[in-house]
Protein backbone atom coordinates (compact mmCIF):
# COMPACT_ATOMS: atom_id res chain seq x y z
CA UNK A 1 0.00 0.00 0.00
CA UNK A 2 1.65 3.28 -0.62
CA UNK A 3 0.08 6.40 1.36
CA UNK A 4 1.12 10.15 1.01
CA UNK A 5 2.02 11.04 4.64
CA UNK A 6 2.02 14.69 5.53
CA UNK A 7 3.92 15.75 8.58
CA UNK A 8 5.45 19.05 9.53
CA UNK A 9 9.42 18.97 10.48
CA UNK A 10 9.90 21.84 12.38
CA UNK A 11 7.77 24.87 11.29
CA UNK A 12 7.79 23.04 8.26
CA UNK A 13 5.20 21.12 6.41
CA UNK A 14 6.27 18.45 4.22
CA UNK A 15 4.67 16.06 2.12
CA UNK A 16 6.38 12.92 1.19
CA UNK A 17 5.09 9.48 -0.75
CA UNK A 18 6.37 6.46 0.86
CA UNK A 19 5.36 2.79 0.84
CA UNK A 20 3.83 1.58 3.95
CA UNK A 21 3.36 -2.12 4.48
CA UNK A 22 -0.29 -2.12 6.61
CA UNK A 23 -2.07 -4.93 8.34
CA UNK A 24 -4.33 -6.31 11.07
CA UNK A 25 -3.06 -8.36 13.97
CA UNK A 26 -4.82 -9.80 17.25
CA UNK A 27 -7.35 -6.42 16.81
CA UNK A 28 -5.20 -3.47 15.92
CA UNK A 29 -3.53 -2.20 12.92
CA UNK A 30 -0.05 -2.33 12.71
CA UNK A 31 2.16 -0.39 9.94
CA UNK A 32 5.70 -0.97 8.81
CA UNK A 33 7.85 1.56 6.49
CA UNK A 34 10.34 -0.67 4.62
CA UNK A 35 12.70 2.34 3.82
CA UNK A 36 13.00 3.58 7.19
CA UNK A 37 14.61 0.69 8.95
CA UNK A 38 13.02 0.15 12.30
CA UNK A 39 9.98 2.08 11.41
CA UNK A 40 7.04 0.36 13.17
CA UNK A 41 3.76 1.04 14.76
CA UNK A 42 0.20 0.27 15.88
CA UNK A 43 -2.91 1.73 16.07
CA UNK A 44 -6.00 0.82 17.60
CA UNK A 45 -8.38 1.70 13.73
CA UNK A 46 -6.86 2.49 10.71
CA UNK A 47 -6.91 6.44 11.48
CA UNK A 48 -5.04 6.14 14.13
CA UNK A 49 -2.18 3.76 12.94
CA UNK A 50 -2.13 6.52 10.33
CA UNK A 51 -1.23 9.20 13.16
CA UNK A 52 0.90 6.90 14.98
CA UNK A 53 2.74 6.66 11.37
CA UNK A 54 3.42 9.88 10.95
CA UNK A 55 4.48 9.96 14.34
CA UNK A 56 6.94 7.33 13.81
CA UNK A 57 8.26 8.91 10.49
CA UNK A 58 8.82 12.11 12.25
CA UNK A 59 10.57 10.99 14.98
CA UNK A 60 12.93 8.42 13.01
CA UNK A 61 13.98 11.03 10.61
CA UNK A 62 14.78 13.58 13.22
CA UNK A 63 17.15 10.79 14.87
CA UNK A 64 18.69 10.22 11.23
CA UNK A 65 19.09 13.92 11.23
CA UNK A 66 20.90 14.45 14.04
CA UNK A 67 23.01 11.34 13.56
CA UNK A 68 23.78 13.03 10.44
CA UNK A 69 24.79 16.08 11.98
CA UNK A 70 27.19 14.05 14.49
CA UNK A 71 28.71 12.11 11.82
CA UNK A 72 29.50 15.75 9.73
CA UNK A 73 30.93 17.11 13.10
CA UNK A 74 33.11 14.27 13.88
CA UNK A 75 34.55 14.22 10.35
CA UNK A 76 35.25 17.76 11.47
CA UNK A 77 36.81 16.99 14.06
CA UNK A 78 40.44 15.06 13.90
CA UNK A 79 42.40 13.42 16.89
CA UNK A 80 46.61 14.35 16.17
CA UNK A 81 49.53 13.78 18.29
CA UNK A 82 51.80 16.51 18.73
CA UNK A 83 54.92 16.48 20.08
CA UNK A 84 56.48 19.02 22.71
């Protein structure tokens, strides 16, 4: 199933189309994004496993962003030996 998710980042709103792998299990909807590894959720109906999607999209890419950021300042960053 592929669903347009909308979700702000920021003050931003951004719209992004992304496959999401939906189904039911035990009474709830659960919701998996393939491309965001470790991207899973549940909602009690369909509307709300949508929420709790963008939810989980949101939060994963701010992680990936700031892991990004880390990685860019420790490539900054460089460990010499000097000697006095």
């Amino acid at each position: 199933m592929i669903e347009i998710i909308n979700f702000f980042q920021g003050t931003k709103k951004r719209q992004m189309k992304i496959k999401v792998i939906i189904w039911q299990e035990d009474g709830v909807w659960c919701g998996s994004v393939p491309a965001l590894p470790g991207c899973h959720t549940w909602g009690e109906s369909y509307d709300h496993l949508m929420e709790m999607l963008k939810e989980a999209i949101e939060a994963w890419l701010d992680v990936a962003n700031e892991k990004s950021n880390l990685e860019k300042e420790s490539k900054l960053a460089k460990e010499i030996e000097i000697s006095v």
